[in-house]
PDB file of N, CA and C in Angstrom:
ATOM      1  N   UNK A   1      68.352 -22.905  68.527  1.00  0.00           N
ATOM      2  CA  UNK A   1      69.024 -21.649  68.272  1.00  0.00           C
ATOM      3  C   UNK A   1      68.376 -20.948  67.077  1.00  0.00           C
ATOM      4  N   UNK A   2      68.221 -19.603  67.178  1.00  0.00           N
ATOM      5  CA  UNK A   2      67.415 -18.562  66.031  1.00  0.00           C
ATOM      6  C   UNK A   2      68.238 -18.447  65.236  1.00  0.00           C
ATOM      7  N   UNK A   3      68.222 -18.680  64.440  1.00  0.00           N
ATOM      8  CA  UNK A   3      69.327 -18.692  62.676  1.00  0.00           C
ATOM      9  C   UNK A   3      68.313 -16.730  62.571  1.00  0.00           C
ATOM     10  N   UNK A   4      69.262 -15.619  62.296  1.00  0.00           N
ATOM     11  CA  UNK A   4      68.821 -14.291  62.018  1.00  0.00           C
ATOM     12  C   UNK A   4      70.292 -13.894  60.611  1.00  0.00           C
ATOM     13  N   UNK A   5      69.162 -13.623  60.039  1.00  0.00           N
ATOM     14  CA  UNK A   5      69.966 -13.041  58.593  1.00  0.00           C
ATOM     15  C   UNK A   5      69.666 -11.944  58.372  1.00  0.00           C
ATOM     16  N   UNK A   6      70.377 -10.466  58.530  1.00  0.00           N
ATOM     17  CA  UNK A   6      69.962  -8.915  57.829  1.00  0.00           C
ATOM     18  C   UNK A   6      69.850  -8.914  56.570  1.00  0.00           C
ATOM     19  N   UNK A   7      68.724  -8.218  56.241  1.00  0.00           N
ATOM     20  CA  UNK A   7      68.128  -8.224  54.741  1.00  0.00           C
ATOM     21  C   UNK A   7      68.504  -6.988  54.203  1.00  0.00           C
ATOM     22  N   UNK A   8      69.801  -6.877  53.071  1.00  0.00           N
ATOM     23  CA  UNK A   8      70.266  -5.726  52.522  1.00  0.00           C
ATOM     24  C   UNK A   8      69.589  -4.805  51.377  1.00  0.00           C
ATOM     25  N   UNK A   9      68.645  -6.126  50.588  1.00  0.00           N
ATOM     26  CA  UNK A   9      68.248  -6.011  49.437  1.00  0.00           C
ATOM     27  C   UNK A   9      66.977  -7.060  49.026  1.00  0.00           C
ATOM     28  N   UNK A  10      65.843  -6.560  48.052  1.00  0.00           N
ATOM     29  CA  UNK A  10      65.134  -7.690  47.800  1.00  0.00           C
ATOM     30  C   UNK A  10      64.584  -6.867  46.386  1.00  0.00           C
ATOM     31  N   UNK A  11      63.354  -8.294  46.011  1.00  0.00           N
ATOM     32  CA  UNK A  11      63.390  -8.312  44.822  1.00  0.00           C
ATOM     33  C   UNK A  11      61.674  -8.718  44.748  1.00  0.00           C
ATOM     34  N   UNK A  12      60.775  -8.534  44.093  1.00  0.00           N
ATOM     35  CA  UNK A  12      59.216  -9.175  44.118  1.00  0.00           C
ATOM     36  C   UNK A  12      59.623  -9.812  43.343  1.00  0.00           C
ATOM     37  N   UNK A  13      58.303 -11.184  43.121  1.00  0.00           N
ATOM     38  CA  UNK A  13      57.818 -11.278  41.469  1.00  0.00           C
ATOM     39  C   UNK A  13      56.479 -12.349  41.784  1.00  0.00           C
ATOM     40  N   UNK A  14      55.402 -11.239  41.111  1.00  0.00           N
ATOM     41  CA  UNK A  14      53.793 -11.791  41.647  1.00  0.00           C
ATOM     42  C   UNK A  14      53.857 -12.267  39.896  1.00  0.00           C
ATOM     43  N   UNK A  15      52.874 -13.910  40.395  1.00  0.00           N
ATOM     44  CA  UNK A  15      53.101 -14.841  39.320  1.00  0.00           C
ATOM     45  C   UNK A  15      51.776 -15.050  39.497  1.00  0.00           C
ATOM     46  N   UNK A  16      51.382 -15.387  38.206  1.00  0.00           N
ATOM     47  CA  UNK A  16      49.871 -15.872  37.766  1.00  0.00           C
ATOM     48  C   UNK A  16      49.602 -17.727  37.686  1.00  0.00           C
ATOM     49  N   UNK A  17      48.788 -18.239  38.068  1.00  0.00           N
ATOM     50  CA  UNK A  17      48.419 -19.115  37.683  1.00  0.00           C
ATOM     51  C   UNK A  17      49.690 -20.378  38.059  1.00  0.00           C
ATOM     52  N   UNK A  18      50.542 -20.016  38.850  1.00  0.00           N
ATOM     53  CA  UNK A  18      51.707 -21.056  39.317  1.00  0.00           C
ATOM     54  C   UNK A  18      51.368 -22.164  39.928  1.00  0.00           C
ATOM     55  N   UNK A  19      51.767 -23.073  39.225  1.00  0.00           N
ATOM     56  CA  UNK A  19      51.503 -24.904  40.253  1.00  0.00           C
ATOM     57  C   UNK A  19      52.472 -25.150  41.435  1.00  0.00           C
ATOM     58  N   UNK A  20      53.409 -24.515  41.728  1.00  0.00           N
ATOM     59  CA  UNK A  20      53.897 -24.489  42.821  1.00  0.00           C
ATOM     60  C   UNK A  20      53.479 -24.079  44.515  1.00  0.00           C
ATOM     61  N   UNK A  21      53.625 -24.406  45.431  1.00  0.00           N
ATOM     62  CA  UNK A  21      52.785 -23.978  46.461  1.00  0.00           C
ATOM     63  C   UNK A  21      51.942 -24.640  46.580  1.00  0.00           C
ATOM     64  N   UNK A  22      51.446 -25.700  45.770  1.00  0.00           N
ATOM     65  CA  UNK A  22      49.706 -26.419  45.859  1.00  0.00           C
ATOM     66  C   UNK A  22      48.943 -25.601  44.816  1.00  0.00           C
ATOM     67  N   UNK A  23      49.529 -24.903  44.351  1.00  0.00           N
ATOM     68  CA  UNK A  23      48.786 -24.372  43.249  1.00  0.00           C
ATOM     69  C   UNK A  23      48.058 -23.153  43.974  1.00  0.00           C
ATOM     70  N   UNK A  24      48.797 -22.564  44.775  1.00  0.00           N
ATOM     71  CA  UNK A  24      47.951 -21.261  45.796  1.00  0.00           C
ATOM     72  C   UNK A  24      49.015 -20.414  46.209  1.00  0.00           C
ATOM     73  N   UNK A  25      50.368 -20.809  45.404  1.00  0.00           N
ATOM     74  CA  UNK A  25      51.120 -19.225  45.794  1.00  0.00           C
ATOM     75  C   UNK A  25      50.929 -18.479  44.656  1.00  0.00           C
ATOM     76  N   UNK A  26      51.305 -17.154  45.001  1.00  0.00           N
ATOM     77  CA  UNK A  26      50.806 -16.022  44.058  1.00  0.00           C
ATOM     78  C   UNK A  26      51.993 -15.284  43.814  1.00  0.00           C
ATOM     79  N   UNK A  27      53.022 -15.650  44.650  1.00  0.00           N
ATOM     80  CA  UNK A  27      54.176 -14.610  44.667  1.00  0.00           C
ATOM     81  C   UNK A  27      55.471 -14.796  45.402  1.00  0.00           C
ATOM     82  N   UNK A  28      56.344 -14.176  45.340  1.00  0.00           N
ATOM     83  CA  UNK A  28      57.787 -14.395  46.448  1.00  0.00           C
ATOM     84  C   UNK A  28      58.741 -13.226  46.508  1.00  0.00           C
ATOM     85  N   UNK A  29      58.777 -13.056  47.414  1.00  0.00           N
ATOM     86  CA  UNK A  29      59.522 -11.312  48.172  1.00  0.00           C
ATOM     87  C   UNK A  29      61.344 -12.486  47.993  1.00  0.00           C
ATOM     88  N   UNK A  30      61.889 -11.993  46.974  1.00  0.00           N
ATOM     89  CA  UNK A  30      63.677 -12.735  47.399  1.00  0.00           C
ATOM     90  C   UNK A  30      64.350 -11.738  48.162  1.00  0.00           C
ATOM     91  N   UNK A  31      65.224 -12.469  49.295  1.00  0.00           N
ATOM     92  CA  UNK A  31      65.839 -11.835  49.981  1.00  0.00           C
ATOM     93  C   UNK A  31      67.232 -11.705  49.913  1.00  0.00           C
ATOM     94  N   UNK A  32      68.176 -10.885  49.823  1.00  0.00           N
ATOM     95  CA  UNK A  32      69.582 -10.902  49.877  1.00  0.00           C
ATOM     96  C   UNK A  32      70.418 -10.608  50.809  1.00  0.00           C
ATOM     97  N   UNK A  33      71.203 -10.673  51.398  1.00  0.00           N
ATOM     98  CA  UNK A  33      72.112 -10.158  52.216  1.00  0.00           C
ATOM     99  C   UNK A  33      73.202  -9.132  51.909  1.00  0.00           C
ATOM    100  N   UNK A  34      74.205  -9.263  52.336  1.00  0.00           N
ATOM    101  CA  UNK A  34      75.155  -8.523  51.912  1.00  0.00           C
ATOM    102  C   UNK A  34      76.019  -9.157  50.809  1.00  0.00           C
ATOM    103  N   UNK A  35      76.932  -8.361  49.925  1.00  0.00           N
ATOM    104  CA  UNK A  35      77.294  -8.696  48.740  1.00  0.00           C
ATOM    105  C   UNK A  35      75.781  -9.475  47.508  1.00  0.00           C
ATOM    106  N   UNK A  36      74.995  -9.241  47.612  1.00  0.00           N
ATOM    107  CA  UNK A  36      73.862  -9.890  47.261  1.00  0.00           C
ATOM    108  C   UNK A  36      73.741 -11.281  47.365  1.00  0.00           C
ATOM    109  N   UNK A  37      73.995 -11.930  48.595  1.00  0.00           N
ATOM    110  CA  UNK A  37      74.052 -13.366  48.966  1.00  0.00           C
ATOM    111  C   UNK A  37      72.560 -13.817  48.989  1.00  0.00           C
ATOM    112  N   UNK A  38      72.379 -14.589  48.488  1.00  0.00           N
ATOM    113  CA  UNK A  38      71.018 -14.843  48.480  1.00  0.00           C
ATOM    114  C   UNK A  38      70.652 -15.856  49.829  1.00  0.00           C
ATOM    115  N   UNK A  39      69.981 -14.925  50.222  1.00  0.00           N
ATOM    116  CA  UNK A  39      69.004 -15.334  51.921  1.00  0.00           C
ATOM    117  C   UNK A  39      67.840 -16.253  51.815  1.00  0.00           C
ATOM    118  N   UNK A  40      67.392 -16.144  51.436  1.00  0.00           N
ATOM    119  CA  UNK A  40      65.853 -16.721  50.553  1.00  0.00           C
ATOM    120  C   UNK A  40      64.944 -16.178  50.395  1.00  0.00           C
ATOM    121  N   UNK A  41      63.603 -16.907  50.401  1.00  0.00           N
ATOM    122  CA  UNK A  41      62.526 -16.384  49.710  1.00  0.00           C
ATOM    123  C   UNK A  41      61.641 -16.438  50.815  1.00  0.00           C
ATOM    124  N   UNK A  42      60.760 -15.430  50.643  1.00  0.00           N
ATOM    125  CA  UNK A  42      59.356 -15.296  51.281  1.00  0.00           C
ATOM    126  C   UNK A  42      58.211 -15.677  50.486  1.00  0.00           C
ATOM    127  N   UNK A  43      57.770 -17.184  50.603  1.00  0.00           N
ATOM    128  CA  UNK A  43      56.396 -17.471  49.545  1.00  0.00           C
ATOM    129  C   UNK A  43      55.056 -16.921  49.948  1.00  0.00           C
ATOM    130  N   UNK A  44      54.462 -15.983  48.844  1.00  0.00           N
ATOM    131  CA  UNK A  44      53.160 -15.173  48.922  1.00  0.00           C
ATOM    132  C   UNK A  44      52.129 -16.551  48.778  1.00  0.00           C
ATOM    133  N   UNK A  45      51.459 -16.967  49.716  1.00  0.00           N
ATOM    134  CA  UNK A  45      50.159 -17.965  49.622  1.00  0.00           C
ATOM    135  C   UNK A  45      48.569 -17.536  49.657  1.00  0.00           C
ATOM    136  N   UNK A  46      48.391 -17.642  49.152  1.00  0.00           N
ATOM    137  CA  UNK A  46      46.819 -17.290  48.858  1.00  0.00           C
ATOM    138  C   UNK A  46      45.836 -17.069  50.176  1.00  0.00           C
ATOM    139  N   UNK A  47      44.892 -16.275  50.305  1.00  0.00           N
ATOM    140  CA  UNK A  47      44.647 -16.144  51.463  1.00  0.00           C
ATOM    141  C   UNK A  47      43.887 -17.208  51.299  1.00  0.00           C
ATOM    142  N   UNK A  48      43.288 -17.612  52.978  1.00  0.00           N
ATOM    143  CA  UNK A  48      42.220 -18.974  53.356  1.00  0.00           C
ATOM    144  C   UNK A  48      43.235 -20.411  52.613  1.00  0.00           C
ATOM    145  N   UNK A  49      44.210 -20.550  52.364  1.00  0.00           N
ATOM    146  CA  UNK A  49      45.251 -21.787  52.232  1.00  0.00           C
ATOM    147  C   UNK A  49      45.986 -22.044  53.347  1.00  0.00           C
ATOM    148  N   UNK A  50      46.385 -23.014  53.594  1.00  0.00           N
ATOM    149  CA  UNK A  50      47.401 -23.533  54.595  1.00  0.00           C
ATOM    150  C   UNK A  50      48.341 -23.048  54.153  1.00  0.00           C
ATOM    151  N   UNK A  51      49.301 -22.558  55.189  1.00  0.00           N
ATOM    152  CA  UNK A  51      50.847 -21.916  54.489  1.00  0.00           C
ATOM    153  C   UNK A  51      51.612 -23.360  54.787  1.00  0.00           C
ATOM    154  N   UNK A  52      52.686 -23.841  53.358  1.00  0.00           N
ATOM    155  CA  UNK A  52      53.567 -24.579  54.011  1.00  0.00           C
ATOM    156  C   UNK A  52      54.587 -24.707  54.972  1.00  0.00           C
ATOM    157  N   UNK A  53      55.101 -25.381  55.286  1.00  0.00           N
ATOM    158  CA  UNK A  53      55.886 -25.592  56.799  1.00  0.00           C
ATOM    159  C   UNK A  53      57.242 -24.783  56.643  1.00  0.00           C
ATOM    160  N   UNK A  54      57.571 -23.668  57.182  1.00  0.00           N
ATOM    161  CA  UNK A  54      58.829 -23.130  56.825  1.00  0.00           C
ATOM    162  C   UNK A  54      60.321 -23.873  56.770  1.00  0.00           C
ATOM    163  N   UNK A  55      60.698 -23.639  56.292  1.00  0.00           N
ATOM    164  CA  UNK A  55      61.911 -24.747  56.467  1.00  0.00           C
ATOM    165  C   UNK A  55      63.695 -23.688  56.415  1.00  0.00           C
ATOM    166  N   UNK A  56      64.407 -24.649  56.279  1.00  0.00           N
ATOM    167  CA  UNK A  56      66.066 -23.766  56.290  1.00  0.00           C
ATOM    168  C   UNK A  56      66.618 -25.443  55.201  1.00  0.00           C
ATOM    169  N   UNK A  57      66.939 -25.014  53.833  1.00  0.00           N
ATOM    170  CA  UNK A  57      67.674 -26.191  53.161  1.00  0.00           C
ATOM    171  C   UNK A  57      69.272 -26.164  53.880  1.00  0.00           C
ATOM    172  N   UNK A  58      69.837 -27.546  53.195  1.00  0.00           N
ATOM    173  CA  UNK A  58      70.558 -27.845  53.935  1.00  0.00           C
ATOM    174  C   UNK A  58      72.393 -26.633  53.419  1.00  0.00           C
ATOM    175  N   UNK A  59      72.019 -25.604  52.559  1.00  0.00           N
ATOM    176  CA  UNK A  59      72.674 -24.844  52.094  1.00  0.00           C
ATOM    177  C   UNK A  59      72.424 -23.331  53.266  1.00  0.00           C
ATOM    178  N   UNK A  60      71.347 -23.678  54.206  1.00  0.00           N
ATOM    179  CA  UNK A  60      71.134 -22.285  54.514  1.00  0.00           C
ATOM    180  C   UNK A  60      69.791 -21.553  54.031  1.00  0.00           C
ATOM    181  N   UNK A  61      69.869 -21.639  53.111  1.00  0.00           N
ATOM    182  CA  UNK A  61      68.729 -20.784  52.274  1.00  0.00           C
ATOM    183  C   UNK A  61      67.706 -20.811  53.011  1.00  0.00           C
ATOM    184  N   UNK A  62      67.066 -20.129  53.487  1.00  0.00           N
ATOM    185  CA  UNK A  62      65.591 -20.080  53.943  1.00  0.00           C
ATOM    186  C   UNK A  62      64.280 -20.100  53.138  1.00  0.00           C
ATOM    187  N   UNK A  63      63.343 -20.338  53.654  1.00  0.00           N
ATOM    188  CA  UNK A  63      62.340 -20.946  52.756  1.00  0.00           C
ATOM    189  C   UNK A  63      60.845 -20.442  53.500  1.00  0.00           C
ATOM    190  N   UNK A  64      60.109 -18.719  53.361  1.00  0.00           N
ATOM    191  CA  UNK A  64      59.564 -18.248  54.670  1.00  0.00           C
ATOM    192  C   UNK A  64      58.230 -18.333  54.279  1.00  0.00           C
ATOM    193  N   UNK A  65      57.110 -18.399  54.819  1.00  0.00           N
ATOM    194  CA  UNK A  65      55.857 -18.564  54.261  1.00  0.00           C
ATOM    195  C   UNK A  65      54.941 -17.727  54.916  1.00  0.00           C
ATOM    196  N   UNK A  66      53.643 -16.651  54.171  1.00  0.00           N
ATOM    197  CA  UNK A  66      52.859 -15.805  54.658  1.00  0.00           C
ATOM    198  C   UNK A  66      52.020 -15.513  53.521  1.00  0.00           C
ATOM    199  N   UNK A  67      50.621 -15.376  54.202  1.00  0.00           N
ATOM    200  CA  UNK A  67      49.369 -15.180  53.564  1.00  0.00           C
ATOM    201  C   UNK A  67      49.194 -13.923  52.910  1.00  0.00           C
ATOM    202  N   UNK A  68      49.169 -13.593  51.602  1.00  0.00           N
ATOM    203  CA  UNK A  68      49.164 -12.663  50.494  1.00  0.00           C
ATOM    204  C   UNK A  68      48.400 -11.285  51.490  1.00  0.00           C
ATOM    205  N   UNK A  69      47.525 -11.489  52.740  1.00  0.00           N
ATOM    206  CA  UNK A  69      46.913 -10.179  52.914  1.00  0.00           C
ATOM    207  C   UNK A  69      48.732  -9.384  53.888  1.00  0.00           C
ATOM    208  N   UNK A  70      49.621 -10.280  53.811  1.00  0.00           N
ATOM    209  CA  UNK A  70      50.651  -9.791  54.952  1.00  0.00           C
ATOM    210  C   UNK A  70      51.653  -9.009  54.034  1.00  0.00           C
ATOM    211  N   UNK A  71      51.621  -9.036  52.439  1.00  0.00           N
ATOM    212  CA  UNK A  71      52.390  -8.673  51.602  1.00  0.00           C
ATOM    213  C   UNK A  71      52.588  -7.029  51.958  1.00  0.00           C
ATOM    214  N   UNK A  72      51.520  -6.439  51.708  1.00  0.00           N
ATOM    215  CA  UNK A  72      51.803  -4.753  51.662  1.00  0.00           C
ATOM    216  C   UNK A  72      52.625  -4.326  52.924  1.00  0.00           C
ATOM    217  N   UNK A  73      52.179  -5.145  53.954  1.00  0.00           N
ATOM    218  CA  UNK A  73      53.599  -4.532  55.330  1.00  0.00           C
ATOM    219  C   UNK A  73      54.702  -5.480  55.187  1.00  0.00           C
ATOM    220  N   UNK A  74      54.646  -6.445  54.509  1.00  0.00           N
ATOM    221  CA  UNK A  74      55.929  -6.823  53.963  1.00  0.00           C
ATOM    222  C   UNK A  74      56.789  -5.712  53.902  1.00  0.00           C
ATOM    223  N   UNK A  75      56.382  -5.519  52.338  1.00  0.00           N
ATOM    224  CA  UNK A  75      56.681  -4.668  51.670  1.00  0.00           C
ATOM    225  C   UNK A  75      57.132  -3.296  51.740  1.00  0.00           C
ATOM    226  N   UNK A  76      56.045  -2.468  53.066  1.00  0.00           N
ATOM    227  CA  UNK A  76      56.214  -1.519  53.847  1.00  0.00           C
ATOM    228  C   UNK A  76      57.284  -1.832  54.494  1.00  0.00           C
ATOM    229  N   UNK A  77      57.099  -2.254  55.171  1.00  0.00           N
ATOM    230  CA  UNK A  77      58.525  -2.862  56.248  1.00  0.00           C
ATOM    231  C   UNK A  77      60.044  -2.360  55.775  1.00  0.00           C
ATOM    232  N   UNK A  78      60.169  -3.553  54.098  1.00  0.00           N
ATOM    233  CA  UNK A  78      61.622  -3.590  53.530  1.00  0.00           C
ATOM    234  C   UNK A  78      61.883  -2.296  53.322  1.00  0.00           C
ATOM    235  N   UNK A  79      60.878  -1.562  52.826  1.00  0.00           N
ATOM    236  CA  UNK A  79      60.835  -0.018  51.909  1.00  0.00           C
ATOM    237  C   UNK A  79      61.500   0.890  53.187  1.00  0.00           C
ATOM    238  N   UNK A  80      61.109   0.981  53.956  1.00  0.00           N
ATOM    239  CA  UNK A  80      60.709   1.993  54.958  1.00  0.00           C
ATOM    240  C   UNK A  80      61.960   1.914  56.373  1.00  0.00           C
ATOM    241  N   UNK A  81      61.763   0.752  57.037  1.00  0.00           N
ATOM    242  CA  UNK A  81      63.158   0.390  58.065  1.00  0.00           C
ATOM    243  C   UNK A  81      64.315   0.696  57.282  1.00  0.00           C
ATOM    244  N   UNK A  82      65.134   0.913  58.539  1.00  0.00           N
ATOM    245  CA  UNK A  82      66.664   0.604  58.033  1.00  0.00           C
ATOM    246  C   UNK A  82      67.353  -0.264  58.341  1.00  0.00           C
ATOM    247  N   UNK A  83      66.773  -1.116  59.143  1.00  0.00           N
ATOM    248  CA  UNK A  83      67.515  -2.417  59.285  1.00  0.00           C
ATOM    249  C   UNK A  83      66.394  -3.657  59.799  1.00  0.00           C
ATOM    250  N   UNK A  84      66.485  -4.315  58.641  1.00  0.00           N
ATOM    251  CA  UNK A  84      64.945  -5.332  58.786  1.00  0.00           C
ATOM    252  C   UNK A  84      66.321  -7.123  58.740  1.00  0.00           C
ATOM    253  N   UNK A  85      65.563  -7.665  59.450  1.00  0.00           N
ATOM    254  CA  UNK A  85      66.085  -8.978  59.173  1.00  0.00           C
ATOM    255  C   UNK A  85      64.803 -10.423  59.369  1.00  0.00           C
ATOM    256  N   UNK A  86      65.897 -11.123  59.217  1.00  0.00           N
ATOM    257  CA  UNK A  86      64.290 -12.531  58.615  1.00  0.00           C
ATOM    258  C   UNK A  86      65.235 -13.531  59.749  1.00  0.00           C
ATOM    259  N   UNK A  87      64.390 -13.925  60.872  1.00  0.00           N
ATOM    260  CA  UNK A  87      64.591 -14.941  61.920  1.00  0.00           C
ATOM    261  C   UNK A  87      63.712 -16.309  61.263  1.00  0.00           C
ATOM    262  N   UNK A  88      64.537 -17.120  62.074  1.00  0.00           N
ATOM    263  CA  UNK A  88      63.282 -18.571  61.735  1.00  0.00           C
ATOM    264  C   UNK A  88      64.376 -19.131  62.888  1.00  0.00           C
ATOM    265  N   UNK A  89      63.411 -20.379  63.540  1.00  0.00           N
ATOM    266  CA  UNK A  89      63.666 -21.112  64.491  1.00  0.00           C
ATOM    267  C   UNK A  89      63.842 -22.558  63.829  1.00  0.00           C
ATOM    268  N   UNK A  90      64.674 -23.166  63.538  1.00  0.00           N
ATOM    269  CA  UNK A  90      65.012 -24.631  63.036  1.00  0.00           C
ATOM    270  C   UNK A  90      63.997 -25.424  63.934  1.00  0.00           C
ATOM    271  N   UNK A  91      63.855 -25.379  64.995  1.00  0.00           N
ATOM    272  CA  UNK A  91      62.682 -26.217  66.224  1.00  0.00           C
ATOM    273  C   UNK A  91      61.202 -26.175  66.130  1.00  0.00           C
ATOM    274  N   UNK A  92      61.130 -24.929  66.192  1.00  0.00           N
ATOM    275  CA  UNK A  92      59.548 -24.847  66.127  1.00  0.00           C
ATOM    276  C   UNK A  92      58.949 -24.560  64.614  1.00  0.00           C
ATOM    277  N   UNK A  93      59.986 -24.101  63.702  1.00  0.00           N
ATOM    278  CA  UNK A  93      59.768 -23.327  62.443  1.00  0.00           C
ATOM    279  C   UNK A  93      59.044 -22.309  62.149  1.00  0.00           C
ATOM    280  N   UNK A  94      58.766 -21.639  63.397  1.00  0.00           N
ATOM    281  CA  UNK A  94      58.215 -20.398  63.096  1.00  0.00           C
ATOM    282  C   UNK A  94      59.310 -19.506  62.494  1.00  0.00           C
ATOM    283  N   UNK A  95      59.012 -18.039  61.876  1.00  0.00           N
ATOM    284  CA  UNK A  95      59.982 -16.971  60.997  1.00  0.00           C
ATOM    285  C   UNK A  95      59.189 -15.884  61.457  1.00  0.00           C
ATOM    286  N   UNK A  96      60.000 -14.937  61.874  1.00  0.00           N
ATOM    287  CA  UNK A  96      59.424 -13.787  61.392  1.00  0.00           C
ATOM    288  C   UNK A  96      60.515 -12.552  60.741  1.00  0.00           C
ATOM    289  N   UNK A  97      60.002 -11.205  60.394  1.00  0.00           N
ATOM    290  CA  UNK A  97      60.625 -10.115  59.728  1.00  0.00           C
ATOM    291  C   UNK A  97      60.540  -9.377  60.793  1.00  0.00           C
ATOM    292  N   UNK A  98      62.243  -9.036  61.428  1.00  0.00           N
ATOM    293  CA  UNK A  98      62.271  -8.352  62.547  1.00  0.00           C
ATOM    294  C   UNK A  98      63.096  -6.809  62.212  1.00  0.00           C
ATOM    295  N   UNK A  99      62.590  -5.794  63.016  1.00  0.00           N
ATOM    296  CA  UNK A  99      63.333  -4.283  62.825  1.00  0.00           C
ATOM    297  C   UNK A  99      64.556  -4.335  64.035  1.00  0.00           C
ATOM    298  N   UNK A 100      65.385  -3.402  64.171  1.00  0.00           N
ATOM    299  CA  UNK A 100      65.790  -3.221  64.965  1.00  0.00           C
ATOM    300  C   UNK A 100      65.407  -2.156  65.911  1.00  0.00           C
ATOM    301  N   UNK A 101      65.615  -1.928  67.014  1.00  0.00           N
ATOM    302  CA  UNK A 101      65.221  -0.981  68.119  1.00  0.00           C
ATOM    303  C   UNK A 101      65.134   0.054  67.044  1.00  0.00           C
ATOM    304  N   UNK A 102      64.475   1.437  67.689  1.00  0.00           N
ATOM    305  CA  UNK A 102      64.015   2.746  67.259  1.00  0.00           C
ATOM    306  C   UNK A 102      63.751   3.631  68.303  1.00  0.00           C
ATOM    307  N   UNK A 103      64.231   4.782  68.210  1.00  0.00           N
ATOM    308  CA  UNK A 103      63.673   5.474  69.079  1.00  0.00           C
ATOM    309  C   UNK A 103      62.156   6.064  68.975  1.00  0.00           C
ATOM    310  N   UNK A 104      61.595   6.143  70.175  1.00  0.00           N
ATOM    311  CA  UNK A 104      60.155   6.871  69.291  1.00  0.00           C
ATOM    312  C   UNK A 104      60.121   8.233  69.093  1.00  0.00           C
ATOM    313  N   UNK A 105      59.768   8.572  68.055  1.00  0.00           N
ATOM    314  CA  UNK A 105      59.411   9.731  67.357  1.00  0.00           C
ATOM    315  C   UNK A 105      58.339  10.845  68.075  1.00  0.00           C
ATOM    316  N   UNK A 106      58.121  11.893  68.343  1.00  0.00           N
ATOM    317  CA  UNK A 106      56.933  12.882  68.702  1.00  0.00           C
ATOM    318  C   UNK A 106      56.113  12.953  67.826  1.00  0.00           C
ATOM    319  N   UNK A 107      56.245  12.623  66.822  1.00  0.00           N
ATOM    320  CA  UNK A 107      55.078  12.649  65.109  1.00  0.00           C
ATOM    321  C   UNK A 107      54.959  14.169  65.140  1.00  0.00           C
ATOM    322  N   UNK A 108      54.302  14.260  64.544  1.00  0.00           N
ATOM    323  CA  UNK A 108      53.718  15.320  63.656  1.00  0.00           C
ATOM    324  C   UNK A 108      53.016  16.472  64.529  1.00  0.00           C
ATOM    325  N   UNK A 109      53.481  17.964  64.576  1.00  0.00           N
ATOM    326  CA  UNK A 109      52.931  18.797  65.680  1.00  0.00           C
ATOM    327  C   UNK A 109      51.493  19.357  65.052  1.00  0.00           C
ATOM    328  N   UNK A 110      50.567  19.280  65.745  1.00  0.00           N
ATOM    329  CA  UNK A 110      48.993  19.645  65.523  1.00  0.00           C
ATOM    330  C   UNK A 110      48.783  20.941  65.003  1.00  0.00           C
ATOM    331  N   UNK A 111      47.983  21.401  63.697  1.00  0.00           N
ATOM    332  CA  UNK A 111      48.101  22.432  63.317  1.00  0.00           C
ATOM    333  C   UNK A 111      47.343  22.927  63.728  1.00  0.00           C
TER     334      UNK A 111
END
């Protein structure tokens, strides 16, 4: 079963020189929910590193892992959607950052 949490709110913080991660994360996107429940973290890993194995502690908390070049559409993503949420599969442990439906847009009329 897909454990899906809506992401109300988040937080960066890019860290220098951290021994955590294997000594190859660089950073972590925190995630909150509603009332600012804390969802978990997205660990920034260095590019060309193995990402560690995603996990769910036994509180819930999620624990999401992605290679530092995935940060800026992270980032884009939270900024920009209006309703973004963070899936992970307890089975396979894959995660991802999902939008909800949208209608499509006509963009921009040609000048």
């Amino acid at each position: 079963m897909i454990v899906s949490r809506k992401i109300e709110s988040y937080s960066i913080q890019i860290v220098s020189n951290y021994s955590g991660g294997g000594g190859y994360q660089m950073g972590f996107v925190y995630l909150y929910g509603e009332n600012l429940n804390y969802l978990g973290h997205l660990g920034i890993i260095k590019d060309g590193q193995s990402l560690p194995q995603n996990r769910q502690d036994s509180n819930g908390v999620l624990n999401i892992y992605f290679h530092e070049t995935e940060l800026q559409s992270i980032i884009d993503t939270l900024r920009n959607e209006r309703s973004v949420s963070l899936e992970f599969n307890p089975s396979s442990k894959w995660a991802s950052i999902k939008t909800d439906k949208e209608s499509v847009s006509k963009g921009e009329l040609a000048a």
